[in-house]
Protein backbone atom coordinates (compact mmCIF):
# COMPACT_ATOMS: atom_id res chain seq x y z
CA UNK A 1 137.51 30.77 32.35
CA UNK A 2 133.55 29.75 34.27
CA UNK A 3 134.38 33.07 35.75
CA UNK A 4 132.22 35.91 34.25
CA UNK A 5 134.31 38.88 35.70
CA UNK A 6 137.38 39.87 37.02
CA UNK A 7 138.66 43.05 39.31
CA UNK A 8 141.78 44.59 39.37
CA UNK A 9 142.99 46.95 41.69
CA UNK A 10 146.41 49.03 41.59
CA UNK A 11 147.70 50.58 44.66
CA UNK A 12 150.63 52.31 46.07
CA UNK A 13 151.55 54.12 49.55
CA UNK A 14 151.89 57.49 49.81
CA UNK A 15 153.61 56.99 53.37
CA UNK A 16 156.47 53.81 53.08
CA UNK A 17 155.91 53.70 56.56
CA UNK A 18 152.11 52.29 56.49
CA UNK A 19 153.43 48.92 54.46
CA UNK A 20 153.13 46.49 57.16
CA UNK A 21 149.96 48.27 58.68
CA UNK A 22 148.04 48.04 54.72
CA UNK A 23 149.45 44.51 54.16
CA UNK A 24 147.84 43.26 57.90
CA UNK A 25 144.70 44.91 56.73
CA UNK A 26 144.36 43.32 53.17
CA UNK A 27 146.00 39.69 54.32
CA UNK A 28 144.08 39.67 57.72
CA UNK A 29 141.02 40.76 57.14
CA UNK A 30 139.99 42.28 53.80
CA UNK A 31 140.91 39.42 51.57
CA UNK A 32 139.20 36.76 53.88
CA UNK A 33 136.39 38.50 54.34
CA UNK A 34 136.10 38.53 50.33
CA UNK A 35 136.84 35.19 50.39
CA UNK A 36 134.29 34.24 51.93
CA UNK A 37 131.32 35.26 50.00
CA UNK A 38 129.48 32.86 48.24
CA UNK A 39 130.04 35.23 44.74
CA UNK A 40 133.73 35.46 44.86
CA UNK A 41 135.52 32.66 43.25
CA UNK A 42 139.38 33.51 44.29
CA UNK A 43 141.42 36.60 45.39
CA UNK A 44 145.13 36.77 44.95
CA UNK A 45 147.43 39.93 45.30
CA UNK A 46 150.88 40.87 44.71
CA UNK A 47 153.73 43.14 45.77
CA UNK A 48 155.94 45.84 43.80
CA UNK A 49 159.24 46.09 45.50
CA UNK A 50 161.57 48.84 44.60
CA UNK A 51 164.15 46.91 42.83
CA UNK A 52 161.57 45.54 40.71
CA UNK A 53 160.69 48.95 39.11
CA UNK A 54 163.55 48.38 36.88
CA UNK A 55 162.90 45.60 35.34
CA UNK A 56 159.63 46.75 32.78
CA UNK A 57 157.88 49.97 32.50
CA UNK A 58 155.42 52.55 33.69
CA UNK A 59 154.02 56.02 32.94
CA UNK A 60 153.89 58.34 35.15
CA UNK A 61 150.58 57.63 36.71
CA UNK A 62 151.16 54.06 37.37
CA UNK A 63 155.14 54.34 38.06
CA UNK A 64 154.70 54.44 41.82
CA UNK A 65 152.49 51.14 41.82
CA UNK A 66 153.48 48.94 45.32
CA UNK A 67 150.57 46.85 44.63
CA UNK A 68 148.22 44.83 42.59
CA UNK A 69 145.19 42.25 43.65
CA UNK A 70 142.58 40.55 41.85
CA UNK A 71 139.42 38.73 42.13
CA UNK A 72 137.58 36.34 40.48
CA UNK A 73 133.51 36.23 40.87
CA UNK A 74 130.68 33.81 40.23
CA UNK A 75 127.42 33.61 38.15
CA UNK A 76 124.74 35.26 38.68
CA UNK A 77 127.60 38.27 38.38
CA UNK A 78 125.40 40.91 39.31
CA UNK A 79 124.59 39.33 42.81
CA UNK A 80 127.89 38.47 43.59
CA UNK A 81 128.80 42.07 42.73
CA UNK A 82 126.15 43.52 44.84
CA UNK A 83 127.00 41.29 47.90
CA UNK A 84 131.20 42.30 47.27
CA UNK A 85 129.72 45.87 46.95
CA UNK A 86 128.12 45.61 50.35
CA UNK A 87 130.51 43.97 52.49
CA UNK A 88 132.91 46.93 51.10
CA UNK A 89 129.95 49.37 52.68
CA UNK A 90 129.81 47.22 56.03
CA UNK A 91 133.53 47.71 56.20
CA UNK A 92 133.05 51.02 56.29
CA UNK A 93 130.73 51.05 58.68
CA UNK A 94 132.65 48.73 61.08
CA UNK A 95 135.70 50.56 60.79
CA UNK A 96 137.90 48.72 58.94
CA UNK A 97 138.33 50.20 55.58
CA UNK A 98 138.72 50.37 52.83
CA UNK A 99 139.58 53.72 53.34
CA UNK A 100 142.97 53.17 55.05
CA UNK A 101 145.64 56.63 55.77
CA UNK A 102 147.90 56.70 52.18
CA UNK A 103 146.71 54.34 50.37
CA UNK A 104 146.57 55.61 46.94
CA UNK A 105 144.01 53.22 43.97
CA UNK A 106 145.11 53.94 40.28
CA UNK A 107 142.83 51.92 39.43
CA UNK A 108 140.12 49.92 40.86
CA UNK A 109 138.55 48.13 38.00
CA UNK A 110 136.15 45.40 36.35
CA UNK A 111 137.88 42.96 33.39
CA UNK A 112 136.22 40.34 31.34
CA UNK A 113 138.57 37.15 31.49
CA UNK A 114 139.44 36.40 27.81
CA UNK A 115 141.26 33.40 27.00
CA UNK A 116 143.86 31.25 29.11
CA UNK A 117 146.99 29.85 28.69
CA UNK A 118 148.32 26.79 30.53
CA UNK A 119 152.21 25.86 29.38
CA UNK A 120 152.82 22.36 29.62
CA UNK A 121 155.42 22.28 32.55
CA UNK A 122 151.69 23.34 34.56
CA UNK A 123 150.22 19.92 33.88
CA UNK A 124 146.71 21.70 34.76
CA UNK A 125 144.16 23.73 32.53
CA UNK A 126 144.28 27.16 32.44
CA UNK A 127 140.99 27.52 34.41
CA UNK A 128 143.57 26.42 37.19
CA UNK A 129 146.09 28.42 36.98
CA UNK A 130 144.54 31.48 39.60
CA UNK A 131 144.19 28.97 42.24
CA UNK A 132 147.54 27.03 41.68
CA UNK A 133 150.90 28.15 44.06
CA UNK A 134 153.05 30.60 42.30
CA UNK A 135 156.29 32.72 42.87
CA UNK A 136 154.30 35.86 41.51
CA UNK A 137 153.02 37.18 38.06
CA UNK A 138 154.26 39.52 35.12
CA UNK A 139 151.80 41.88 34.83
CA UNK A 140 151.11 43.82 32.04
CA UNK A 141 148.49 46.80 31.68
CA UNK A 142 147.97 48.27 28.13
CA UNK A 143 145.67 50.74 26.41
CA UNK A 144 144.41 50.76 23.45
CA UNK A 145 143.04 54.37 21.33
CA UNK A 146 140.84 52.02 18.55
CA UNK A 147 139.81 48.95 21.07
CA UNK A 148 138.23 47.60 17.94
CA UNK A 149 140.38 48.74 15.00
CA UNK A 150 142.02 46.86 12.39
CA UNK A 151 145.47 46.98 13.68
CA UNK A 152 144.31 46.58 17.13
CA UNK A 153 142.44 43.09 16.32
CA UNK A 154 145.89 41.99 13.98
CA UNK A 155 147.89 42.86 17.23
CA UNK A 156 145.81 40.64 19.30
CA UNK A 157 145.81 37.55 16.35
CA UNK A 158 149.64 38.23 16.60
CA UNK A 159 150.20 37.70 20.54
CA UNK A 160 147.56 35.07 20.52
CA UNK A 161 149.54 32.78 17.77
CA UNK A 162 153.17 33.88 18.33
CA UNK A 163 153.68 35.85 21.33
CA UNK A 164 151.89 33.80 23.45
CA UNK A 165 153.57 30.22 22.41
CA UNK A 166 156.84 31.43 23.23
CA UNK A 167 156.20 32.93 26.59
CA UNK A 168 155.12 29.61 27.09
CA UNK A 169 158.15 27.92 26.04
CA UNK A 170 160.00 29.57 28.50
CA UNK A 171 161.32 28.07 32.27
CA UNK A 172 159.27 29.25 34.86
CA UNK A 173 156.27 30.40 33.21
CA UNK A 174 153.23 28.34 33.69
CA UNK A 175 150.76 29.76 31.80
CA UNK A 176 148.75 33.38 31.15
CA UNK A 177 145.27 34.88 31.24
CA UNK A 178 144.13 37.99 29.57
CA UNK A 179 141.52 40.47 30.59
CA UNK A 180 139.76 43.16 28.38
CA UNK A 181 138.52 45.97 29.86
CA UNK A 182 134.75 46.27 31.07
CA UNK A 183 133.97 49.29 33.57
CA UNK A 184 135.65 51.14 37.04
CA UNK A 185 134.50 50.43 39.95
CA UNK A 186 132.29 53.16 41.77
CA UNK A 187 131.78 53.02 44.84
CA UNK A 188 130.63 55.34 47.93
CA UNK A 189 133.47 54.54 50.18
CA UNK A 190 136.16 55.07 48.11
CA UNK A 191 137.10 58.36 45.65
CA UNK A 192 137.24 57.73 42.07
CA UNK A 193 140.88 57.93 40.91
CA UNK A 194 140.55 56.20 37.46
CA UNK A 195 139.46 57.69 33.96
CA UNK A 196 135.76 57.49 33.60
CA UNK A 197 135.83 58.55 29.73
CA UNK A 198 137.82 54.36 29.48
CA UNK A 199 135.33 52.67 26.88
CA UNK A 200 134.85 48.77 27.00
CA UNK A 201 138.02 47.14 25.34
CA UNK A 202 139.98 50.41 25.60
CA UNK A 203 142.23 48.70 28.21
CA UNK A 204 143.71 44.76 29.26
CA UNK A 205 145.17 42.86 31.32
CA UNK A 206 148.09 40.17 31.14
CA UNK A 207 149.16 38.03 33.80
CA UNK A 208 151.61 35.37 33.38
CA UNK A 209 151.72 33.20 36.22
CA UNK A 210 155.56 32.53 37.45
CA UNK A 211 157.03 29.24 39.03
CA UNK A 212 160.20 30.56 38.38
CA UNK A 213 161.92 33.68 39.86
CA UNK A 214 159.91 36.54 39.00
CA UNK A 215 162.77 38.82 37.89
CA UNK A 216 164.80 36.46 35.82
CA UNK A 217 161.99 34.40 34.47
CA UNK A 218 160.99 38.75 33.90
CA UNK A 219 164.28 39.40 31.63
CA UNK A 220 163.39 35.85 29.56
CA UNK A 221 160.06 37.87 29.10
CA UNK A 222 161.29 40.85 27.82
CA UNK A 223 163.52 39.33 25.69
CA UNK A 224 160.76 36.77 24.06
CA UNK A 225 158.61 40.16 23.79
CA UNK A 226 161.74 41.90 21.99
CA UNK A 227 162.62 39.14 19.49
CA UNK A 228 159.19 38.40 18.51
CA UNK A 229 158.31 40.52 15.34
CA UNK A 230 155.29 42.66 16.14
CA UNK A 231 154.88 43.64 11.80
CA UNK A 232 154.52 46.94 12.64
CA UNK A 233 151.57 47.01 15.10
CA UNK A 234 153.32 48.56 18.25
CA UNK A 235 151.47 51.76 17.32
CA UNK A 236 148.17 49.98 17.95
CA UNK A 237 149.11 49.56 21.75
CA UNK A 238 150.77 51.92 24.60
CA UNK A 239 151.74 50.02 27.61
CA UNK A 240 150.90 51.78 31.00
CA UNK A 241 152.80 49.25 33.34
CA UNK A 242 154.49 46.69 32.54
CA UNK A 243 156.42 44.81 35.45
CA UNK A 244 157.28 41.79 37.23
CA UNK A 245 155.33 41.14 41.03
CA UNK A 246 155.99 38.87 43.24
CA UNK A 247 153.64 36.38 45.66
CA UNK A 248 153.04 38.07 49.26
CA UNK A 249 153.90 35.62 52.28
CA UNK A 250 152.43 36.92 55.21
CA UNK A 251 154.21 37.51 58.33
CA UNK A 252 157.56 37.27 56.32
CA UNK A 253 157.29 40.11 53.53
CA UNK A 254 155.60 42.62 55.79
């Protein structure tokens, strides 16, 4: 990916009633105003419905998750950062956000983009993929307690060769990006929810981008993940969230 860095952020509402007030925030104003700057490449986000809780997983601390976004940022990476990192602090100051009533972050943090997948049904690269239509994204959130153990790097050769090929094989997935892990954000206008003792490579990211429907092109996911043979490496990895999302249309899904 020519993108240097990645951010993730996980959200959910403490208050079900503040849905459509967070969503006209983030669709109306925060995302174009991200958008805009010259350091941020793309920004996508997706939505957690309640009857798609049952199709994955989640630990406690990320069970309640209503939303996830993304963006993608430009070289130099440290001025696009500081320019993102200021418009967050002008926000502030304006009066719109971030700090909006019952929003709760589980995590607001910085990925390196690792290696992309394009299936062929996508007819595009995987660079494309973030910036090509989709019907939403199975996203996948894993930690790992020896980022750069033995088993841990023989997991990762595994999805890479096997997993990966057949999750690409399937209808309605066109393609996948992975993200490892490279610091939480910290920032003055919002509190710091996430773990600060998380080293580099102790967590990442999957997203596989859907053109199918996100929950049944989800249960040809899970059973792709369940029939591929793992050689006794599960051990190496503990999944925080794993879970289907789908794409927000605004207006509509408010």
């Amino acid at each position: 990916m020519p993108y240097p860095l990645a951010y993730f952020s996980l959200v959910d509402l403490a208050d079900p009633s503040q849905h459509r007030a967070y969503n006209e925030w983030h669709q109306l104003d925060h995302r174009p105003e991200n958008l805009a700057l010259p350091g941020v490449a793309w920004g996508d986000r997706w939505a957690r419905p309640e009857e798609f809780r049952q199709h994955g997983s989640a630990v406690a601390e990320y069970a309640e998750v209503d939303y996830v976004a993304t963006y993608l940022f430009r070289d130099p990476v440290e001025q696009a950062l500081a320019t993102w990192s200021r418009l967050g602090e002008d926000s502030f100051q304006w009066g719109r956000g971030p700090l909006i009533p019952g929003v709760q972050r589980r995590m607001t943090s910085f990925f390196v983009p690792t290696k992309g997948y394009a299936a062929p049904s996508a007819l595009v690269s995987a660079d494309v993929l973030p910036f090509r239509p989709n019907r939403g994204v199975h996203f996948t959130l894993s930690r790992y307690a020896a980022p750069h153990g033995q088993n841990t790097h023989e997991l990762f050769a595994w999805q890479d060769r096997v997993l990966m090929p057949a999750l690409l094989d399937l209808d309605g997935v066109a393609g996948a990006w992975t993200f490892s892990f490279d610091h939480h954000q910290q920032h003055r206008t919002l509190p710091i929810t996430s773990n600060a003792t998380d080293s580099p490579g102790s967590l990442r990211v999957r997203l596989v981008y859907l053109d199918g429907d996100p929950l049944e092109t989800t249960s040809a996911i899970l059973r792709a993940e369940r029939d591929a043979a793992t050689q006794g490496l599960d051990d190496a990895e503990e999944v925080l969230l794993s879970t289907p999302l789908r794409t927000i249309v605004p207006w509509q899904d408010w």
